[in-house]
PDB file of N, CA and C in Angstrom:
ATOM      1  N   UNK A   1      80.417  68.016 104.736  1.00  0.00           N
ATOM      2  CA  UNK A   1      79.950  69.383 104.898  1.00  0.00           C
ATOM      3  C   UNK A   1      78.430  69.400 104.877  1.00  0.00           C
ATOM      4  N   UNK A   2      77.732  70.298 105.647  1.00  0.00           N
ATOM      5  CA  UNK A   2      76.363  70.067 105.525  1.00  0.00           C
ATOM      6  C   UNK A   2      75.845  71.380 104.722  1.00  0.00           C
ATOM      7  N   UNK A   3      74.566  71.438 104.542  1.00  0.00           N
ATOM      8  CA  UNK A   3      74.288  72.127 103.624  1.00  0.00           C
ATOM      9  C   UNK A   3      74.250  73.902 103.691  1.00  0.00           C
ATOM     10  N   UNK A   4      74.155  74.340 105.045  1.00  0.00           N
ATOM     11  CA  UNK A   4      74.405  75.425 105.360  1.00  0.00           C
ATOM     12  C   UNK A   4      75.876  75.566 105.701  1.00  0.00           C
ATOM     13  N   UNK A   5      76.635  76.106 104.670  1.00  0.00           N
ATOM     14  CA  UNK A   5      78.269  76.300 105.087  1.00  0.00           C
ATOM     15  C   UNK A   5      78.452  77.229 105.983  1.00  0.00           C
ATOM     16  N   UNK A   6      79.211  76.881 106.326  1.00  0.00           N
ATOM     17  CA  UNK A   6      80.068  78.079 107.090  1.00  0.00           C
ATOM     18  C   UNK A   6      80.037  79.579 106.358  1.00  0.00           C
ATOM     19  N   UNK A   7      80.448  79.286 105.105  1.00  0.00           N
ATOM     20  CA  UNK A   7      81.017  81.006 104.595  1.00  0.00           C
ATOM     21  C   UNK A   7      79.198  81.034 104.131  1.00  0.00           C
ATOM     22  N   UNK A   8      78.187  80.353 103.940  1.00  0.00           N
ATOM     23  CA  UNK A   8      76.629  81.036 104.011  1.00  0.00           C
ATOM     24  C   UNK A   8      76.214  81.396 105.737  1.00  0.00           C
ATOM     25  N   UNK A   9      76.778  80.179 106.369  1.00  0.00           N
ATOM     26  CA  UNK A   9      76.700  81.701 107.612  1.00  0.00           C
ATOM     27  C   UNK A   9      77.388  82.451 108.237  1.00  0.00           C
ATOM     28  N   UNK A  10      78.375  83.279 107.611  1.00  0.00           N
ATOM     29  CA  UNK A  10      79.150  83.761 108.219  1.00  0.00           C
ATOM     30  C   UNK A  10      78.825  85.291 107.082  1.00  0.00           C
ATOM     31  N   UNK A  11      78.757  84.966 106.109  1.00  0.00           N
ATOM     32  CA  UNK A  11      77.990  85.915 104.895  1.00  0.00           C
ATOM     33  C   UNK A  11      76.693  86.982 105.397  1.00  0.00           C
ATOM     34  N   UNK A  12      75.777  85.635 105.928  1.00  0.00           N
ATOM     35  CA  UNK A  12      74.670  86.108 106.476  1.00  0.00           C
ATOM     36  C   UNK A  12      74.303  86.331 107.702  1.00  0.00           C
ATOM     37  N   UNK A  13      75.324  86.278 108.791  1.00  0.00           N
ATOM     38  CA  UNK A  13      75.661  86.826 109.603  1.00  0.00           C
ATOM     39  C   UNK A  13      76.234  88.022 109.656  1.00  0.00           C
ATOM     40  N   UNK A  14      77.334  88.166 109.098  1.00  0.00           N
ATOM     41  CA  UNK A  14      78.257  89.373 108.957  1.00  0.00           C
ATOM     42  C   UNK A  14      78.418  90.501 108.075  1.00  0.00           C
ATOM     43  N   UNK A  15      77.415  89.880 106.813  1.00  0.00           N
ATOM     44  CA  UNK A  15      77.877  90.929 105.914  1.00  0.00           C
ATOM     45  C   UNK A  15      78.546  90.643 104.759  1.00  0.00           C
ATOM     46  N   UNK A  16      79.761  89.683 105.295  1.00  0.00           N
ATOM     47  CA  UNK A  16      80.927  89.862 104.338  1.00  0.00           C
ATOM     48  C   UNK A  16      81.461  88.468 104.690  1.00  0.00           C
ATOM     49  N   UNK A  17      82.241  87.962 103.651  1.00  0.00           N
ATOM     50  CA  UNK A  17      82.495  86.680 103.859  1.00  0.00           C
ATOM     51  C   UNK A  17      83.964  86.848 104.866  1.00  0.00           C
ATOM     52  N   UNK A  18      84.793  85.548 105.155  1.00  0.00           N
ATOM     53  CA  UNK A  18      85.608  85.466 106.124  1.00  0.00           C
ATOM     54  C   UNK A  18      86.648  86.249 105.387  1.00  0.00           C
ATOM     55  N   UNK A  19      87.290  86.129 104.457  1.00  0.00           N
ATOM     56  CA  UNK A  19      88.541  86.963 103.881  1.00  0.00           C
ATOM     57  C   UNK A  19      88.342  88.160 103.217  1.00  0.00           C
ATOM     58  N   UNK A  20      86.941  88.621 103.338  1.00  0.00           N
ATOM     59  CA  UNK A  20      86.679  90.082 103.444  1.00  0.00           C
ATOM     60  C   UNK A  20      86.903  90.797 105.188  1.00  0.00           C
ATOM     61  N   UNK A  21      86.512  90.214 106.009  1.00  0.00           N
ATOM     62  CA  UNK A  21      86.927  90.576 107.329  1.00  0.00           C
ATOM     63  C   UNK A  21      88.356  90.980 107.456  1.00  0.00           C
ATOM     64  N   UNK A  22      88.741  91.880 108.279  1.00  0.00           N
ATOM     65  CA  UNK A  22      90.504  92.323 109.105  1.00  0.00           C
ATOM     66  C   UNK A  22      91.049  92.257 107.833  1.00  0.00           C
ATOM     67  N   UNK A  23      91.058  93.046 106.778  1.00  0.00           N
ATOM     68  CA  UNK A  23      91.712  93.268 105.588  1.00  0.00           C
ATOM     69  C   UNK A  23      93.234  94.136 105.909  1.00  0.00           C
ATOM     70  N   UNK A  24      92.883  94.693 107.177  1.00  0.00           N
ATOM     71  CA  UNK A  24      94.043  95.450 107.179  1.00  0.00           C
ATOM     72  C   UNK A  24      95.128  94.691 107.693  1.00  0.00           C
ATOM     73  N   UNK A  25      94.987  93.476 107.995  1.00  0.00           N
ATOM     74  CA  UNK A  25      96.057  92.636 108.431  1.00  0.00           C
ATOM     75  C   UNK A  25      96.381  91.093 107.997  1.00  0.00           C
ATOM     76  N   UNK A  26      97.115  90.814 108.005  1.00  0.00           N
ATOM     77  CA  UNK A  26      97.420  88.842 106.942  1.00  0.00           C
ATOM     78  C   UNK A  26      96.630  88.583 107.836  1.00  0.00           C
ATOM     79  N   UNK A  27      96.025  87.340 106.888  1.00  0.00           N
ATOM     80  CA  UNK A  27      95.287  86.517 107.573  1.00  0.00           C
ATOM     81  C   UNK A  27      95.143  84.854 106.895  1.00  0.00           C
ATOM     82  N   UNK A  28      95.341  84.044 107.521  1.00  0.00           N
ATOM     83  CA  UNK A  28      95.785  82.496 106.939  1.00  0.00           C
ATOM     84  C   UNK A  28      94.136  81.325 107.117  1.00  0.00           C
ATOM     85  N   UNK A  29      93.598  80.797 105.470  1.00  0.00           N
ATOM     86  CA  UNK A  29      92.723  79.945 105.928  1.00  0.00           C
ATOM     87  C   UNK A  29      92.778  78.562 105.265  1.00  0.00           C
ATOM     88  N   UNK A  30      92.518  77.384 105.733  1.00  0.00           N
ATOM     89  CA  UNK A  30      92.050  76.672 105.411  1.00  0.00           C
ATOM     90  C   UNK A  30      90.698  76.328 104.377  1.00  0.00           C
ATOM     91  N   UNK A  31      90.986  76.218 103.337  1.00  0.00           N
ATOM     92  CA  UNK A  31      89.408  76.286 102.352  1.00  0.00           C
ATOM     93  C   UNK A  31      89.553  75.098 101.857  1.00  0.00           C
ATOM     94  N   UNK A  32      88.065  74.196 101.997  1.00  0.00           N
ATOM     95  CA  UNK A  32      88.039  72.965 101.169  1.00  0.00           C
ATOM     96  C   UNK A  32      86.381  73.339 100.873  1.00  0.00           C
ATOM     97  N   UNK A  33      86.298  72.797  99.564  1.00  0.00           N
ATOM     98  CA  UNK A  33      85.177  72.708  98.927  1.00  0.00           C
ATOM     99  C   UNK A  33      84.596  71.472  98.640  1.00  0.00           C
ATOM    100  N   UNK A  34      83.397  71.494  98.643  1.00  0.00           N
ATOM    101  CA  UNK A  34      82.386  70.281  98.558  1.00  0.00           C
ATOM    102  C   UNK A  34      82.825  69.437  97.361  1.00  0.00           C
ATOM    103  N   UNK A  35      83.841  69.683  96.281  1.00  0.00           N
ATOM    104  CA  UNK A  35      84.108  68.711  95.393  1.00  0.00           C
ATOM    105  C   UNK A  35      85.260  67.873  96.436  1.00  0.00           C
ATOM    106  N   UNK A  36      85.952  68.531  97.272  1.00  0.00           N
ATOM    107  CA  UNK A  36      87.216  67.527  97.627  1.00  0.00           C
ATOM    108  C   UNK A  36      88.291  67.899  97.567  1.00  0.00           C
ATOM    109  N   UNK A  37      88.483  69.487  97.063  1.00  0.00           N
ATOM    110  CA  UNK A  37      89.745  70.339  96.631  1.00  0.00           C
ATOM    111  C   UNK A  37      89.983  71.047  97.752  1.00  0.00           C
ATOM    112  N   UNK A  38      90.888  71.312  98.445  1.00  0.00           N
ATOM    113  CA  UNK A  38      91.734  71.513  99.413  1.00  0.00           C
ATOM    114  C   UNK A  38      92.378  72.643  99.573  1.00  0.00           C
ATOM    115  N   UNK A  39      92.884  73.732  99.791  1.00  0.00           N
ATOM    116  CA  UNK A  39      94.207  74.449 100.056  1.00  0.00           C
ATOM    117  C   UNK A  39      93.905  75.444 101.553  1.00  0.00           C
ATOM    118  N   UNK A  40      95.162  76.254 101.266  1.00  0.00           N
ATOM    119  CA  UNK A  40      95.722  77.275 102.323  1.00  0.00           C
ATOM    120  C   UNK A  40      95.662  78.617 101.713  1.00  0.00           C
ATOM    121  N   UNK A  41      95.258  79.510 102.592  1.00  0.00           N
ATOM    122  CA  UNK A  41      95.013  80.616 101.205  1.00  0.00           C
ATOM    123  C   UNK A  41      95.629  81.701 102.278  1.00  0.00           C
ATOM    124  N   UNK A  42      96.647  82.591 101.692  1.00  0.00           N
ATOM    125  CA  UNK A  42      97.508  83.366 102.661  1.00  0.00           C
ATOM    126  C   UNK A  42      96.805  84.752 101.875  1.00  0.00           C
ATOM    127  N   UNK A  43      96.124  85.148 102.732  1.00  0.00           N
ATOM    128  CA  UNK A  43      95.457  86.704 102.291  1.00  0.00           C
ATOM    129  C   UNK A  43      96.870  87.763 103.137  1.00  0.00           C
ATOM    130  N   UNK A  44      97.147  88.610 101.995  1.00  0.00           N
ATOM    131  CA  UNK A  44      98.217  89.253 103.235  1.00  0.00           C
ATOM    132  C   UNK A  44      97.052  91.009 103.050  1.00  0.00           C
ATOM    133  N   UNK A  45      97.407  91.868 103.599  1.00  0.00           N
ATOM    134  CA  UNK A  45      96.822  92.865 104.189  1.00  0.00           C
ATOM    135  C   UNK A  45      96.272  93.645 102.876  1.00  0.00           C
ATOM    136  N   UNK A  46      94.992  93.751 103.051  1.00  0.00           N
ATOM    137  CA  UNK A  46      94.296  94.414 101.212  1.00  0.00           C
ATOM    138  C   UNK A  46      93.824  93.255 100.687  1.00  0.00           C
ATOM    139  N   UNK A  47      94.092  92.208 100.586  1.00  0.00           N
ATOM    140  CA  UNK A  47      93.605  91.267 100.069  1.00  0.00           C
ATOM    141  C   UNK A  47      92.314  91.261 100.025  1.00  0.00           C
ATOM    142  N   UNK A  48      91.665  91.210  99.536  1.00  0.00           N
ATOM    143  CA  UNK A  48      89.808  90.758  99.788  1.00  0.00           C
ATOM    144  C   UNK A  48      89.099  89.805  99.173  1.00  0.00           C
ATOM    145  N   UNK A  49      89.680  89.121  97.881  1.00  0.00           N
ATOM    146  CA  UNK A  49      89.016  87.940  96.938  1.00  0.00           C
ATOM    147  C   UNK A  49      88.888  86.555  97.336  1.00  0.00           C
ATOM    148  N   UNK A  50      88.221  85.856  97.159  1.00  0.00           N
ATOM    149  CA  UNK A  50      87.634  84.388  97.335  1.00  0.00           C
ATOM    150  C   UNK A  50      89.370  83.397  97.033  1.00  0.00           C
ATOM    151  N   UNK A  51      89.195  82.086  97.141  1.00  0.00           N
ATOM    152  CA  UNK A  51      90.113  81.327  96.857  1.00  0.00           C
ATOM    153  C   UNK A  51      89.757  80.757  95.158  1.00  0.00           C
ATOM    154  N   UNK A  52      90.756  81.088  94.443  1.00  0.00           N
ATOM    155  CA  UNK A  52      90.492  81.048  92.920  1.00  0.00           C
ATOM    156  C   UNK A  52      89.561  79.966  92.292  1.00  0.00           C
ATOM    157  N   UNK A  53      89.683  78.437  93.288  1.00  0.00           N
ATOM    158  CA  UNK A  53      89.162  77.789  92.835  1.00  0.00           C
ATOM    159  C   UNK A  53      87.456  77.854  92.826  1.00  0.00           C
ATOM    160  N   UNK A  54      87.322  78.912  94.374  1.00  0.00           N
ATOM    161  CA  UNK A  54      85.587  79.481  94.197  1.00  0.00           C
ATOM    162  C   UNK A  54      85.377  80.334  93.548  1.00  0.00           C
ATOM    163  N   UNK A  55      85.994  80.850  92.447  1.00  0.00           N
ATOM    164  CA  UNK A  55      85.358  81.727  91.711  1.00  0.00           C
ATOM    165  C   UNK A  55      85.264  81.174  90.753  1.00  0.00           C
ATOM    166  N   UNK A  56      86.034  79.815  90.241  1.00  0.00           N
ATOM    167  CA  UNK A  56      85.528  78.965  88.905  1.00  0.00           C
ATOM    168  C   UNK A  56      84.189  77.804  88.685  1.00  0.00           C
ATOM    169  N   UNK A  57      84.105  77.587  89.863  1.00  0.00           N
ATOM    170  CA  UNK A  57      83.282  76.487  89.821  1.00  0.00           C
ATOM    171  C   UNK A  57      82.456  77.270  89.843  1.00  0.00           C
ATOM    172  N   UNK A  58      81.367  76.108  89.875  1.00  0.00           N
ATOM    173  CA  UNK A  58      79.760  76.195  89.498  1.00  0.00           C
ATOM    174  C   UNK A  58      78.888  75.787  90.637  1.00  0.00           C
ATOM    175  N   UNK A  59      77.839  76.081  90.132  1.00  0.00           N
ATOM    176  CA  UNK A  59      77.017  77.178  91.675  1.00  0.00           C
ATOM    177  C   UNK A  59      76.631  75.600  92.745  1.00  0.00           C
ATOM    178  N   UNK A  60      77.040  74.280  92.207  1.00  0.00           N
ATOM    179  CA  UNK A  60      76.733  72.831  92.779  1.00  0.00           C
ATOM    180  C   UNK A  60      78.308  73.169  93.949  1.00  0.00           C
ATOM    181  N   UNK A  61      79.075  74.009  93.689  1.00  0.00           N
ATOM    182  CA  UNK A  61      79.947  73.707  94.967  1.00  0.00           C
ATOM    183  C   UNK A  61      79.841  74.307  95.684  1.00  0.00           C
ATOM    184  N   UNK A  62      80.119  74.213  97.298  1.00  0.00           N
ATOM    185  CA  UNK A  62      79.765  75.248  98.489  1.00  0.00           C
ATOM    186  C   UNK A  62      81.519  75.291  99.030  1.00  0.00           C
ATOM    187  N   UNK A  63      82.187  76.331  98.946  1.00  0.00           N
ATOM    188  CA  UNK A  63      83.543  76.390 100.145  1.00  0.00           C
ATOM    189  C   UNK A  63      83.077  76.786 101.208  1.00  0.00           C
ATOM    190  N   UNK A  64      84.042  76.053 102.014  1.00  0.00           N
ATOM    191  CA  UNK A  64      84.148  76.401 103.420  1.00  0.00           C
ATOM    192  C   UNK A  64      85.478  77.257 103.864  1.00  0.00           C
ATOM    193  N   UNK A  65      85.499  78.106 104.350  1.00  0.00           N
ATOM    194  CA  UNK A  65      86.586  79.171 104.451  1.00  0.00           C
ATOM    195  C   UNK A  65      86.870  78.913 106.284  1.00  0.00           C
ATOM    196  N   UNK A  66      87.899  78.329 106.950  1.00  0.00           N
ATOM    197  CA  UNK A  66      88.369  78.465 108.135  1.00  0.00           C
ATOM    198  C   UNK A  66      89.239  79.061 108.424  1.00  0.00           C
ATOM    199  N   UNK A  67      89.611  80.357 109.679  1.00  0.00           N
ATOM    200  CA  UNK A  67      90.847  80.972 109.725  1.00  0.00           C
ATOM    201  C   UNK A  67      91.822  80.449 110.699  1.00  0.00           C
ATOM    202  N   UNK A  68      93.031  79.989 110.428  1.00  0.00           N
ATOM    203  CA  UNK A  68      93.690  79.135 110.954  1.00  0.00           C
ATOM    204  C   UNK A  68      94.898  80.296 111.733  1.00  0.00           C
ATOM    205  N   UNK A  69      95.282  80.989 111.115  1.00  0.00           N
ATOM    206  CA  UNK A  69      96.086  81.886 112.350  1.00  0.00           C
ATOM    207  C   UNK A  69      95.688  82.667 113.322  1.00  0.00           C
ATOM    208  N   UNK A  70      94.412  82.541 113.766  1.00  0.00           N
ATOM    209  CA  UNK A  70      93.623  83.065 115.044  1.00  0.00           C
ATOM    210  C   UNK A  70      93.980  82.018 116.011  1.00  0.00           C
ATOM    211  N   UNK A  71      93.770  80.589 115.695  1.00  0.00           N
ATOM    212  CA  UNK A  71      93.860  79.107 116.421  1.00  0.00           C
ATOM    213  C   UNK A  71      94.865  79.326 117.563  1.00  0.00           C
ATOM    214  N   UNK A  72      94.610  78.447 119.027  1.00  0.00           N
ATOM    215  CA  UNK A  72      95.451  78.783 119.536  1.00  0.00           C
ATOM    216  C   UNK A  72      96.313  77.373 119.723  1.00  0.00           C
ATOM    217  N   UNK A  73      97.450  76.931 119.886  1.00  0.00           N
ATOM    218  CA  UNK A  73      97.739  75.994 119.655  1.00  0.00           C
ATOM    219  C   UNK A  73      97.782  74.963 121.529  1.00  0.00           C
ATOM    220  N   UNK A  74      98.138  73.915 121.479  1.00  0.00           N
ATOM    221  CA  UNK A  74      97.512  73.255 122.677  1.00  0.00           C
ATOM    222  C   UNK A  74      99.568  73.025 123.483  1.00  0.00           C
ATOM    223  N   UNK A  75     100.353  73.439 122.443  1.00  0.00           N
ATOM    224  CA  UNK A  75     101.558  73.232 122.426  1.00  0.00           C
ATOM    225  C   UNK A  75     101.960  73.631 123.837  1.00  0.00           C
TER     226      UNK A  75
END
């Protein structure tokens, strides 16, 4: 990951981070953080909070937030 993440520009682009965006509808992401921790984070409609593990760590980790049910598949 490089040092400008994604969710710092997408923050400072937009306003609002990626799972604050289309609240009114589910939305599915991929989040891995600069320690190496991994998951899938199923925001369903209202949802608006970070992935739990970015709200514990400490200010040395950066997540990256990708939305994976926009993707189109090559199938």
């Amino acid at each position: 990951m490089n040092e400008t993440s994604t969710r710092e520009r997408e923050q400072s682009t937009l306003g609002t981070m990626p799972y604050e965006q289309e609240v009114d509808e589910d939305r599915t992401f991929d989040v891995e953080c600069s320690c190496g921790e991994t998951a899938r984070l199923y925001c369903y409609a209202g949802r608006d909070w970070p992935w739990k593990h970015d709200m514990v760590t400490g200010l040395g980790h950066v997540v990256e937030y990708r939305r994976v049910d926009t993707e189109v598949s090559d199938d």
